[in-house]
PDB file of N, CA and C in Angstrom:
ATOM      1  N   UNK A   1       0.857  -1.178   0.000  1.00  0.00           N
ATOM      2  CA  UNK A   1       0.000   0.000   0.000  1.00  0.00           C
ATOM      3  C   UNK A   1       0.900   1.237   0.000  1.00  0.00           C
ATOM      4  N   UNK A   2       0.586   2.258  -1.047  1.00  0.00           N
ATOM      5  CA  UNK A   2       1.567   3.330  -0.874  1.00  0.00           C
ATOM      6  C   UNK A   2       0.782   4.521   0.139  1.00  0.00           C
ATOM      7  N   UNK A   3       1.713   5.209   0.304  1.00  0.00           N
ATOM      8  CA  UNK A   3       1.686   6.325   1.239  1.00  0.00           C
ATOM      9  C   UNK A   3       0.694   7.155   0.875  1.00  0.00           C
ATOM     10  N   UNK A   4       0.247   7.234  -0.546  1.00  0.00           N
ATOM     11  CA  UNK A   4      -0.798   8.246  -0.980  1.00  0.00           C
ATOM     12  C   UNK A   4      -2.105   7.420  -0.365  1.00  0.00           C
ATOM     13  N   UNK A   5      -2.151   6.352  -0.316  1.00  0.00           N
ATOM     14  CA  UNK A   5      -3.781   5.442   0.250  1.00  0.00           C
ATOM     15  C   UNK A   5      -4.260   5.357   1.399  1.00  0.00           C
ATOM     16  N   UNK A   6      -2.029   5.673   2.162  1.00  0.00           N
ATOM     17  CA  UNK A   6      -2.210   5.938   3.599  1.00  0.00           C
ATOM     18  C   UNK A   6      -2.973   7.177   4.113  1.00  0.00           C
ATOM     19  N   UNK A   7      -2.358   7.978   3.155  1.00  0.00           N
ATOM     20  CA  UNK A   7      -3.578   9.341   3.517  1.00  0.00           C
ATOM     21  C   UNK A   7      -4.777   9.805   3.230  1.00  0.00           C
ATOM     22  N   UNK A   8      -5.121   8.897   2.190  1.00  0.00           N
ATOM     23  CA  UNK A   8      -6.727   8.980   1.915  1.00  0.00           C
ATOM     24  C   UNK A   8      -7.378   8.187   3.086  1.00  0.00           C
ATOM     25  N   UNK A   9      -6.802   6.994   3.596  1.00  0.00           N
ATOM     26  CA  UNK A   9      -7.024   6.070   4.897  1.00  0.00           C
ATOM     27  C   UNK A   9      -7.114   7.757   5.988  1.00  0.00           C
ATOM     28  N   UNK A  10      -6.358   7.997   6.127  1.00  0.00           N
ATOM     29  CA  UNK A  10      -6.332   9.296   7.261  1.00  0.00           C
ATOM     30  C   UNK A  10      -7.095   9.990   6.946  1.00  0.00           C
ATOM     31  N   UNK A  11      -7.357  10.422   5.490  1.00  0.00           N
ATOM     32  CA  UNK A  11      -8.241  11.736   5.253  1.00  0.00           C
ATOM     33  C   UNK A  11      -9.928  11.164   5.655  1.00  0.00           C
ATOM     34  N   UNK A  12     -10.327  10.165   5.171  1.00  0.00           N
ATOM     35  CA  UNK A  12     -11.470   9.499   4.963  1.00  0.00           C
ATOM     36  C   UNK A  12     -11.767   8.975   7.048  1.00  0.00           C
ATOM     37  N   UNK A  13     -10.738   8.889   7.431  1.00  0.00           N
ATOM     38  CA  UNK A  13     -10.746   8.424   9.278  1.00  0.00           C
ATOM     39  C   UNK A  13     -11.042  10.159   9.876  1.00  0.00           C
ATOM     40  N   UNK A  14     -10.559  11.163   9.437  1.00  0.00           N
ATOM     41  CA  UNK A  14     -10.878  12.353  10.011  1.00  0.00           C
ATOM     42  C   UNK A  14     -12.239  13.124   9.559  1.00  0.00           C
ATOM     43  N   UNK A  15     -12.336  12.662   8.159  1.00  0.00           N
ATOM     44  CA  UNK A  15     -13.932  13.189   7.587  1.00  0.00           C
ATOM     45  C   UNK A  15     -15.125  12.755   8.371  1.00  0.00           C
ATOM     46  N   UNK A  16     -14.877  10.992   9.008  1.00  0.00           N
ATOM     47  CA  UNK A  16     -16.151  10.837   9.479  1.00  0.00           C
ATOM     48  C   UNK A  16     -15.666  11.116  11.379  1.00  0.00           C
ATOM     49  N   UNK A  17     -15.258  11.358  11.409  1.00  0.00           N
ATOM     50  CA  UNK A  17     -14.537  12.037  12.952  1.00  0.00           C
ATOM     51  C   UNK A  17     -15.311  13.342  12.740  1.00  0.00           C
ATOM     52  N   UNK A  18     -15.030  14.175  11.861  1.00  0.00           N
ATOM     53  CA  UNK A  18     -15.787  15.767  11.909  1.00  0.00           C
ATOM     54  C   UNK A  18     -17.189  15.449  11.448  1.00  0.00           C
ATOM     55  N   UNK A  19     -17.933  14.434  10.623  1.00  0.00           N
ATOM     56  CA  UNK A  19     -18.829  14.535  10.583  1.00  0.00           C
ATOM     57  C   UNK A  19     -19.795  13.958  12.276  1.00  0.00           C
ATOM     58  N   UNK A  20     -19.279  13.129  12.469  1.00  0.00           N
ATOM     59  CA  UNK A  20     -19.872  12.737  14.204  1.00  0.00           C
ATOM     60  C   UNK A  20     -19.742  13.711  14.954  1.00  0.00           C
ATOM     61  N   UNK A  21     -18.522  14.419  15.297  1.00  0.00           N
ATOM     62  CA  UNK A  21     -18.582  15.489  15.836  1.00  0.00           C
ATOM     63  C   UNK A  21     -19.626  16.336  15.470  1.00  0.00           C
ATOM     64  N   UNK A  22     -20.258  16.682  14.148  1.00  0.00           N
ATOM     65  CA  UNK A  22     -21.152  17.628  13.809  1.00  0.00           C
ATOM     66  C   UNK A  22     -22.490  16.944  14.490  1.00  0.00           C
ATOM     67  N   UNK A  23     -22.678  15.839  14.678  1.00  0.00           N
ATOM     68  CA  UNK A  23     -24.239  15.393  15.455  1.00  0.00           C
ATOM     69  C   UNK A  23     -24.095  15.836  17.408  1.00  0.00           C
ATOM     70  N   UNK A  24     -22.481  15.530  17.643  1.00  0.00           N
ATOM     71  CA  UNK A  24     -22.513  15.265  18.778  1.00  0.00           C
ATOM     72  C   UNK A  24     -22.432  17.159  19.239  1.00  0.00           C
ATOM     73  N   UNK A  25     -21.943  18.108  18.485  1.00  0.00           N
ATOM     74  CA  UNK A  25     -22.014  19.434  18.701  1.00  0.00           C
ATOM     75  C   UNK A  25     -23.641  19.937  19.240  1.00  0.00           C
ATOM     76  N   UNK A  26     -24.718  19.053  18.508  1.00  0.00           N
ATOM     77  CA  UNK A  26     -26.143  19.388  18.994  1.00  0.00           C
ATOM     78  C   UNK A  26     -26.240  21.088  18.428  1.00  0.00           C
ATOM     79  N   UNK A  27     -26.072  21.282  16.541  1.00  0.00           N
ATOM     80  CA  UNK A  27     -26.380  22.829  16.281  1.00  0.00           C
ATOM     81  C   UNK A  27     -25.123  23.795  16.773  1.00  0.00           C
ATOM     82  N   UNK A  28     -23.962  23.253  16.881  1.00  0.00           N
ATOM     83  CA  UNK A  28     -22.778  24.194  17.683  1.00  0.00           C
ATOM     84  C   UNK A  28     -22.971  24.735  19.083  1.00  0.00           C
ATOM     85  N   UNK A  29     -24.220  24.277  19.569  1.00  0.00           N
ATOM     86  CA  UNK A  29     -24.271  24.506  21.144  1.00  0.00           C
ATOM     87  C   UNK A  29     -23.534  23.682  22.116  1.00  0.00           C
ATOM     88  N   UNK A  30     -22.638  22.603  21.359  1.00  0.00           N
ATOM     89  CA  UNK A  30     -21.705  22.175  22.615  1.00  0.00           C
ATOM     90  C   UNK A  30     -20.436  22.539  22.231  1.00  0.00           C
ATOM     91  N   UNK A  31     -19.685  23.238  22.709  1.00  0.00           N
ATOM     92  CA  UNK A  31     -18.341  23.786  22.162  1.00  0.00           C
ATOM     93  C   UNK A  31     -17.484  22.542  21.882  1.00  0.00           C
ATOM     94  N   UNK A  32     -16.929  21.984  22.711  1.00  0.00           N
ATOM     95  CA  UNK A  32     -15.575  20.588  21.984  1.00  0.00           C
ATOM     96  C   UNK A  32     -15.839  19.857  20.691  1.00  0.00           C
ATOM     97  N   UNK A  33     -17.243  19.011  21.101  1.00  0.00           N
ATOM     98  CA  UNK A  33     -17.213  18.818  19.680  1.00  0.00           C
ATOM     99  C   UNK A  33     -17.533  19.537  18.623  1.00  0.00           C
ATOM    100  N   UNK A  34     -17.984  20.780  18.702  1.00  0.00           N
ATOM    101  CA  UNK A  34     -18.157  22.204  17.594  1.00  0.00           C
ATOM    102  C   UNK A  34     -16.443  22.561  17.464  1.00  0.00           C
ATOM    103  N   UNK A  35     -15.558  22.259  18.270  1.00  0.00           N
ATOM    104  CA  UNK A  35     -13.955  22.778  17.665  1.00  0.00           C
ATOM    105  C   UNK A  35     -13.861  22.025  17.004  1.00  0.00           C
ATOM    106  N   UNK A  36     -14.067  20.602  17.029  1.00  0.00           N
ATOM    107  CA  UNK A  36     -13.489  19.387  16.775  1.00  0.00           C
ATOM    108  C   UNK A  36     -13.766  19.410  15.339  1.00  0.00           C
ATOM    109  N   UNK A  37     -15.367  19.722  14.989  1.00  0.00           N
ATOM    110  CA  UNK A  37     -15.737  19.898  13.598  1.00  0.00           C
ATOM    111  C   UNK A  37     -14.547  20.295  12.581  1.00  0.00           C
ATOM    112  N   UNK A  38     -14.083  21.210  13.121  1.00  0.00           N
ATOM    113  CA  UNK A  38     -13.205  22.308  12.436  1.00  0.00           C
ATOM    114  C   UNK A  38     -11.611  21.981  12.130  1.00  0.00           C
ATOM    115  N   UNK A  39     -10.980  20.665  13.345  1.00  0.00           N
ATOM    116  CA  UNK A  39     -10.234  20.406  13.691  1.00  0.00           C
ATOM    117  C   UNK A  39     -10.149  19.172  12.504  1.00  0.00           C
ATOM    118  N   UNK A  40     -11.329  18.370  12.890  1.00  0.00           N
ATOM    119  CA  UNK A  40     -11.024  17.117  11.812  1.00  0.00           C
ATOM    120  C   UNK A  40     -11.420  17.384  10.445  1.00  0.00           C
ATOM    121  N   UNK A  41     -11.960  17.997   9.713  1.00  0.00           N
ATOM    122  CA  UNK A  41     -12.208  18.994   8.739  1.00  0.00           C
ATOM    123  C   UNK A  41     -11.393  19.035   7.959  1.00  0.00           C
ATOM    124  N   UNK A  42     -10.085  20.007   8.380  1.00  0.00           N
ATOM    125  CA  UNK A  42      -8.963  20.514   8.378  1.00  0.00           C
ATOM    126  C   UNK A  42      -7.888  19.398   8.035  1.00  0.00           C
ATOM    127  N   UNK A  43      -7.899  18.828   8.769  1.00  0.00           N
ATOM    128  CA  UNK A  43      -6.801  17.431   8.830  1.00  0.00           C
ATOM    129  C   UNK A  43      -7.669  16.472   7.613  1.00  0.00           C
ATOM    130  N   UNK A  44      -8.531  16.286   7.490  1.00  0.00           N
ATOM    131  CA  UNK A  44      -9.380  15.806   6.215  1.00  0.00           C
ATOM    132  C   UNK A  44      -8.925  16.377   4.998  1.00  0.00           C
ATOM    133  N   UNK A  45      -9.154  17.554   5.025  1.00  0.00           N
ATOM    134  CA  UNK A  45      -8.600  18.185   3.559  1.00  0.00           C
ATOM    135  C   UNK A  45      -7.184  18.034   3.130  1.00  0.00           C
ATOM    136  N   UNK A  46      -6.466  18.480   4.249  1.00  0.00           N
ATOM    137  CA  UNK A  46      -5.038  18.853   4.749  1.00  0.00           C
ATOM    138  C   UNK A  46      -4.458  16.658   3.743  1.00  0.00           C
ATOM    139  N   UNK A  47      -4.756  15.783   4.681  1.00  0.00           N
ATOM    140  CA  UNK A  47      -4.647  14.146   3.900  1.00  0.00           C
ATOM    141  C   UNK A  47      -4.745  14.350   2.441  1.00  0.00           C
ATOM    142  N   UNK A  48      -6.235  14.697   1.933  1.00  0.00           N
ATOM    143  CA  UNK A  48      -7.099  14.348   1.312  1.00  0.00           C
ATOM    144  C   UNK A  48      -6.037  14.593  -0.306  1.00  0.00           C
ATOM    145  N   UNK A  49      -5.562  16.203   0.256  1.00  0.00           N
ATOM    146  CA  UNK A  49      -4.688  17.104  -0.696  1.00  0.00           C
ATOM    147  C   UNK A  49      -3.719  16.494  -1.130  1.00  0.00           C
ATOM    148  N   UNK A  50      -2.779  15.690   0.077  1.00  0.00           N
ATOM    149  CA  UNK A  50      -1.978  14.851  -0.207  1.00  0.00           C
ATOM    150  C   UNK A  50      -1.488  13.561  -0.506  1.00  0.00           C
ATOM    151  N   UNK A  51      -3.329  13.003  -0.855  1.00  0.00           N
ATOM    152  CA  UNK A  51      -3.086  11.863  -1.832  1.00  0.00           C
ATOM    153  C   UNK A  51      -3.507  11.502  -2.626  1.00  0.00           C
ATOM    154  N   UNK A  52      -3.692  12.750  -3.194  1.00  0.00           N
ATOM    155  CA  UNK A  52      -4.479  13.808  -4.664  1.00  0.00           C
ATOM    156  C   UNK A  52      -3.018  13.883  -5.071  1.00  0.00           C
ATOM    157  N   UNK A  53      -1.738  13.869  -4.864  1.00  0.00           N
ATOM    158  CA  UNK A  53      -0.529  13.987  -5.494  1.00  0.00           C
ATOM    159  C   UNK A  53      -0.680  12.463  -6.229  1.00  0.00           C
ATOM    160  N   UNK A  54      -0.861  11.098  -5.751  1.00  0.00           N
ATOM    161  CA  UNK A  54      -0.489   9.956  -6.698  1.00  0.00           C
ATOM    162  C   UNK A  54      -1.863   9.175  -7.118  1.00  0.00           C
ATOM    163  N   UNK A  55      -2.845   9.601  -6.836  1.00  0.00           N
ATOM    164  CA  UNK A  55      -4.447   9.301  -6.702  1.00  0.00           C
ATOM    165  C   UNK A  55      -5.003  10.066  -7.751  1.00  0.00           C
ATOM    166  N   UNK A  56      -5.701   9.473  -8.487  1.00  0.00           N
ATOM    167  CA  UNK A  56      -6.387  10.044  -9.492  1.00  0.00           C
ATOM    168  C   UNK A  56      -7.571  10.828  -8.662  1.00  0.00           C
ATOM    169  N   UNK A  57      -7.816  12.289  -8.860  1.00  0.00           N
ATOM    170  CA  UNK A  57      -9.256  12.969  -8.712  1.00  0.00           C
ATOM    171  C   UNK A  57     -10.436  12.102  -8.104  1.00  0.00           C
ATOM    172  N   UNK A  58     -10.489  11.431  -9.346  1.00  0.00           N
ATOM    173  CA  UNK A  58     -11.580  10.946  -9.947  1.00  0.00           C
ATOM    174  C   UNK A  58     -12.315   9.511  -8.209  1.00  0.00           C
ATOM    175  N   UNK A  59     -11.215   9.259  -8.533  1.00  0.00           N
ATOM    176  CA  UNK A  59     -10.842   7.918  -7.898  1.00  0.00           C
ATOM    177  C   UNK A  59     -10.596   8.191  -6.265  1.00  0.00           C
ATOM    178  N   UNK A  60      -9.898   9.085  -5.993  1.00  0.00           N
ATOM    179  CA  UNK A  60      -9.389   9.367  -4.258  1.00  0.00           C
ATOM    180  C   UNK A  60     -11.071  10.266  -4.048  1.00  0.00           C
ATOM    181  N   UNK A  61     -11.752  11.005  -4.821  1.00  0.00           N
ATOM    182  CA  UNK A  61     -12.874  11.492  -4.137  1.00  0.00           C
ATOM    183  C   UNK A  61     -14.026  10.704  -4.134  1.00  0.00           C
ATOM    184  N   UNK A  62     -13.711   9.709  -4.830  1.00  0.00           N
ATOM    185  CA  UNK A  62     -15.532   8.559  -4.880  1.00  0.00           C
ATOM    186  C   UNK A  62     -15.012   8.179  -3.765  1.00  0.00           C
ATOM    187  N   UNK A  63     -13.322   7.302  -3.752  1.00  0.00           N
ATOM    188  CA  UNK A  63     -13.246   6.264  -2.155  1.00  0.00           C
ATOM    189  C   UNK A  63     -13.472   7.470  -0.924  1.00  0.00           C
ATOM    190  N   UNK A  64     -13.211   8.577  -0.926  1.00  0.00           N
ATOM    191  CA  UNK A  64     -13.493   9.576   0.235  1.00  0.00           C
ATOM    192  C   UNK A  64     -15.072   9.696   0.591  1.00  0.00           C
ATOM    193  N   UNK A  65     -15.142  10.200  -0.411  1.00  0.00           N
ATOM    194  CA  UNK A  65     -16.893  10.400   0.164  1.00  0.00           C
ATOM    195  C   UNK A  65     -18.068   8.771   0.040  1.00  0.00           C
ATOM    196  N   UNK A  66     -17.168   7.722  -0.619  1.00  0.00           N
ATOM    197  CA  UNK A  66     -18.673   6.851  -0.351  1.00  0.00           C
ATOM    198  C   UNK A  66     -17.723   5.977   0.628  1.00  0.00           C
ATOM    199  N   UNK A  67     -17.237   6.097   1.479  1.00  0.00           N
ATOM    200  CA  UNK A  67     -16.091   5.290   2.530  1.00  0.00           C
ATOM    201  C   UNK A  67     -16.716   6.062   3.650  1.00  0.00           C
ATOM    202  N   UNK A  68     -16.623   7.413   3.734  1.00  0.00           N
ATOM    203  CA  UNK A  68     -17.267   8.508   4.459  1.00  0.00           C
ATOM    204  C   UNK A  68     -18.275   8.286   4.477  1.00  0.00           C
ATOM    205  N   UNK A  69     -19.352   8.397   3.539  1.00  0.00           N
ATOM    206  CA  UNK A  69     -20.839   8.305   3.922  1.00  0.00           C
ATOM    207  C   UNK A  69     -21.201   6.736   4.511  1.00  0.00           C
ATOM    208  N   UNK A  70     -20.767   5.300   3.778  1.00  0.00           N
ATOM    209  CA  UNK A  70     -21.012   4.367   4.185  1.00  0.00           C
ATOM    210  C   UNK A  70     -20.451   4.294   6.049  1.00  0.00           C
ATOM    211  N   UNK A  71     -19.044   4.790   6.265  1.00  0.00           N
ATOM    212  CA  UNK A  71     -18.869   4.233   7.949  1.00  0.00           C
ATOM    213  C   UNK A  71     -20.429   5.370   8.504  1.00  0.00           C
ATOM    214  N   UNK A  72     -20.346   6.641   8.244  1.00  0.00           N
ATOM    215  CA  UNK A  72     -21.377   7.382   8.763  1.00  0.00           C
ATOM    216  C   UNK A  72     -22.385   6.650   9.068  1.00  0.00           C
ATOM    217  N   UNK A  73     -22.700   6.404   7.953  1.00  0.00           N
ATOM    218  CA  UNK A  73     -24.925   5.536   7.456  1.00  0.00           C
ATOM    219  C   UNK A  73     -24.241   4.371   9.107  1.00  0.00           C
ATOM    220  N   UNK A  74     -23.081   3.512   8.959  1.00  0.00           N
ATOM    221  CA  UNK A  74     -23.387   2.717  10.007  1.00  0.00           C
ATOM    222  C   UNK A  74     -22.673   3.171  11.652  1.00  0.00           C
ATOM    223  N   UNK A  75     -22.215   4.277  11.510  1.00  0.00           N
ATOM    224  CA  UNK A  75     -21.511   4.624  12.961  1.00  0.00           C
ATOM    225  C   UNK A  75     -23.308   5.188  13.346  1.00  0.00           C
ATOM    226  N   UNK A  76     -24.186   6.049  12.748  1.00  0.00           N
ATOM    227  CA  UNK A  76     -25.411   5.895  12.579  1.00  0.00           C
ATOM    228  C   UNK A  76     -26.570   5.155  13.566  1.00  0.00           C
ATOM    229  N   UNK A  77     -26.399   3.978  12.251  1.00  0.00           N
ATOM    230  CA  UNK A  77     -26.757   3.156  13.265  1.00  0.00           C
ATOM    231  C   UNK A  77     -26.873   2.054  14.256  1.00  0.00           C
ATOM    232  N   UNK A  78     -25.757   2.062  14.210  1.00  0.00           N
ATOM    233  CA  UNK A  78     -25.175   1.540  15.515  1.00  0.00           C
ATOM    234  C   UNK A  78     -25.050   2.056  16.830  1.00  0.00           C
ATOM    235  N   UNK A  79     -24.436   3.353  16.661  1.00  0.00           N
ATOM    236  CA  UNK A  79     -24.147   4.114  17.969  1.00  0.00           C
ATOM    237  C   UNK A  79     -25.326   5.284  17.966  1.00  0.00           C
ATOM    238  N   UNK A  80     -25.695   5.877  16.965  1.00  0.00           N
ATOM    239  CA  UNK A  80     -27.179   6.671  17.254  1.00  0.00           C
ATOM    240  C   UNK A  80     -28.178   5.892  16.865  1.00  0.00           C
ATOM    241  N   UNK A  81     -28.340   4.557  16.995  1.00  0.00           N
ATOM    242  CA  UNK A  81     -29.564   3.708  16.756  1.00  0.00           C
ATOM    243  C   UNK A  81     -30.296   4.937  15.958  1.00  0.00           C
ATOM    244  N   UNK A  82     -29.976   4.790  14.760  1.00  0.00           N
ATOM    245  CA  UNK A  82     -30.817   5.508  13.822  1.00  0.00           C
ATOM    246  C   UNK A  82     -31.333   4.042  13.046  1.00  0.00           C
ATOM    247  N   UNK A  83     -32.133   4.317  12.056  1.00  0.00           N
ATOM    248  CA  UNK A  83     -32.553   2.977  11.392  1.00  0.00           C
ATOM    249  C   UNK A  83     -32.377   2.540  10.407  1.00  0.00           C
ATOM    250  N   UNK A  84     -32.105   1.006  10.287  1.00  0.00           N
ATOM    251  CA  UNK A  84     -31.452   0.373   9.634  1.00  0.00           C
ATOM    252  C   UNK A  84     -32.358  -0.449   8.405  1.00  0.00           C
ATOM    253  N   UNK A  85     -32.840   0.360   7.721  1.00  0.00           N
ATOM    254  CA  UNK A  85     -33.847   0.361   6.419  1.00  0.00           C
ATOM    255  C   UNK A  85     -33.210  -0.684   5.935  1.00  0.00           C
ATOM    256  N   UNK A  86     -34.798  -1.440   5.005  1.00  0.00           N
ATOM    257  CA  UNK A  86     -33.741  -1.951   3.934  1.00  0.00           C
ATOM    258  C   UNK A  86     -33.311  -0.999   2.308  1.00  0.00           C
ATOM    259  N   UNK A  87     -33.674   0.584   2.458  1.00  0.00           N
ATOM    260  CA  UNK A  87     -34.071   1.351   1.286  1.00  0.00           C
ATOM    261  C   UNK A  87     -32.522   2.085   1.757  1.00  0.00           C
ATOM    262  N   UNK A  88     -32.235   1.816   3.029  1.00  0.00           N
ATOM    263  CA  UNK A  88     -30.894   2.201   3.411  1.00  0.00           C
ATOM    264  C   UNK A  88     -29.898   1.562   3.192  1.00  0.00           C
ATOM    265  N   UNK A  89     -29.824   0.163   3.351  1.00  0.00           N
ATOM    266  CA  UNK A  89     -29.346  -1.179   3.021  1.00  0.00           C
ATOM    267  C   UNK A  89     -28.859  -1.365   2.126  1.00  0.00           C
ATOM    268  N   UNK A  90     -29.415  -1.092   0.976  1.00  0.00           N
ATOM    269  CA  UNK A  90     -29.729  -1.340  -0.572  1.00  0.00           C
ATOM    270  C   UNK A  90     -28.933   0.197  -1.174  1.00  0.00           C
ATOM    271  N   UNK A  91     -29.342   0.939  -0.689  1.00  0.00           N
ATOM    272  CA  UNK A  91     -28.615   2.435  -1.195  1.00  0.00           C
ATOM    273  C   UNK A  91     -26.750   2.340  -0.771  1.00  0.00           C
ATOM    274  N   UNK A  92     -26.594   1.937   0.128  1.00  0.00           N
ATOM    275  CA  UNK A  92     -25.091   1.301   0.622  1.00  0.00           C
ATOM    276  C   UNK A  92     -24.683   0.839  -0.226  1.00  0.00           C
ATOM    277  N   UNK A  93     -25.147  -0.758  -0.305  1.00  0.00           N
ATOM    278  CA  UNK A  93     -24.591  -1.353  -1.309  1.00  0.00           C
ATOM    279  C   UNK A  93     -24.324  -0.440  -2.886  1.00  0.00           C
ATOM    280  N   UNK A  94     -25.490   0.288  -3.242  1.00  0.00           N
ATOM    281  CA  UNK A  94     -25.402   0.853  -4.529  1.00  0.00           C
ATOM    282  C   UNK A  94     -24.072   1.925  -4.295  1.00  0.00           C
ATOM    283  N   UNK A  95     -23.840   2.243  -3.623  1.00  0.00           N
ATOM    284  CA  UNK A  95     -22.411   3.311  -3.399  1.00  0.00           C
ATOM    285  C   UNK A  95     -21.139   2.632  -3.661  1.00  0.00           C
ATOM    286  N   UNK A  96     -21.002   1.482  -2.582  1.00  0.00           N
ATOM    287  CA  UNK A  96     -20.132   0.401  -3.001  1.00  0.00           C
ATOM    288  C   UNK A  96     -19.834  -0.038  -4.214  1.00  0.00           C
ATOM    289  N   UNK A  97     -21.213  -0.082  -5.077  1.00  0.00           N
ATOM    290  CA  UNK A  97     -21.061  -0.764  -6.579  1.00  0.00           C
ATOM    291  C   UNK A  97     -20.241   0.421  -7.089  1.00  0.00           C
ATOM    292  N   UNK A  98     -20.818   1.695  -6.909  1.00  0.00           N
ATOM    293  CA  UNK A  98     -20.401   2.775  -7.871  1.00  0.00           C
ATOM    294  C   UNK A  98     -18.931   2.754  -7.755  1.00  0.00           C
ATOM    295  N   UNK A  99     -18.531   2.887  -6.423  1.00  0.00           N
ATOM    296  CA  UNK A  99     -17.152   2.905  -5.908  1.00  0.00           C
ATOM    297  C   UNK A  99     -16.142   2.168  -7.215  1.00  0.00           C
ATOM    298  N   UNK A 100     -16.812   0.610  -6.694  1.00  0.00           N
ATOM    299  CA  UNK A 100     -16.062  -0.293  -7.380  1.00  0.00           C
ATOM    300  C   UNK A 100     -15.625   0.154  -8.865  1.00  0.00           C
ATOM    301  N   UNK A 101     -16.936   0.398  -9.730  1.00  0.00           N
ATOM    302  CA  UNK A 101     -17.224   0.749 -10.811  1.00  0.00           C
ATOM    303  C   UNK A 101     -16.282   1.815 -11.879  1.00  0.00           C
ATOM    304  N   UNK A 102     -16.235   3.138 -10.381  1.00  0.00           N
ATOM    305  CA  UNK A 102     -15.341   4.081 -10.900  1.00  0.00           C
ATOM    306  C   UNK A 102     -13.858   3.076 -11.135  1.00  0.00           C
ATOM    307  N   UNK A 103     -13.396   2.947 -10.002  1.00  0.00           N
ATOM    308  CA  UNK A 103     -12.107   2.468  -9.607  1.00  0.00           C
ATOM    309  C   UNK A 103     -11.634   1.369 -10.792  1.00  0.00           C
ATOM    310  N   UNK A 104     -12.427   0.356 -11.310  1.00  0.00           N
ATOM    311  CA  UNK A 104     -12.260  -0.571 -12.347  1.00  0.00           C
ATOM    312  C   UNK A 104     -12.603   0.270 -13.766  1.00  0.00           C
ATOM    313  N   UNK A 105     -12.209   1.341 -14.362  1.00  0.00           N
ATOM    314  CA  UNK A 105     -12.790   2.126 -15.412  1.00  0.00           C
ATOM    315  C   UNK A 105     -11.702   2.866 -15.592  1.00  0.00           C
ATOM    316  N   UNK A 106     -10.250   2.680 -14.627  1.00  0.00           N
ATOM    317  CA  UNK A 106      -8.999   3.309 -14.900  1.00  0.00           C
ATOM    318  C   UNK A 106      -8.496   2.712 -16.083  1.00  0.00           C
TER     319      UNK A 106
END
């Protein structure tokens, strides 16, 4: 695994870090996790940038954001027992396919 995957691994581990933080802030009325937003954010982009040097565009932003949204949909519901549809279920998987899809089209 090269170092550029290592940091999409980091960028994609801090995206859904600032996005939890954004539920657990409650609207920016709890300050830590309202810094934190900002903090893992930052360090998200800050990765993200730097493995956009050996990572195709195309390719480092599908695995970012459907890696990101899929741990979300299940940090979700698991830890905010939000619900576990099967219209949710099924929409997962379809992200995954796309994922794949892009990634095999190099």
């Amino acid at each position: 695994m090269s170092i550029s995957w290592i940091y999409l691994i980091a960028a994609i581990t801090f995206e859904v870090s600032g996005t939890i933080c954004m539920k657990l802030s409650e609207g920016f009325t709890k300050i830590v996790p309202s810094v934190f937003i900002f903090v893992f954010y930052g360090l998200s982009f800050t990765f993200l940038n730097l493995a956009l040097k050996r990572i195709e565009v195309s390719v480092a932003y599908a695995v970012w954001a459907a890696l990101g949204t899929i741990l979300v949909a299940m940090i979700g519901m698991i830890w905010f027992r939000e619900s576990a549809t099967f219209t949710k279920l099924i929409s997962i998987t379809l992200i995954i396919i796309g994922v794949i899809g892009i990634n095999s089209s190099r």
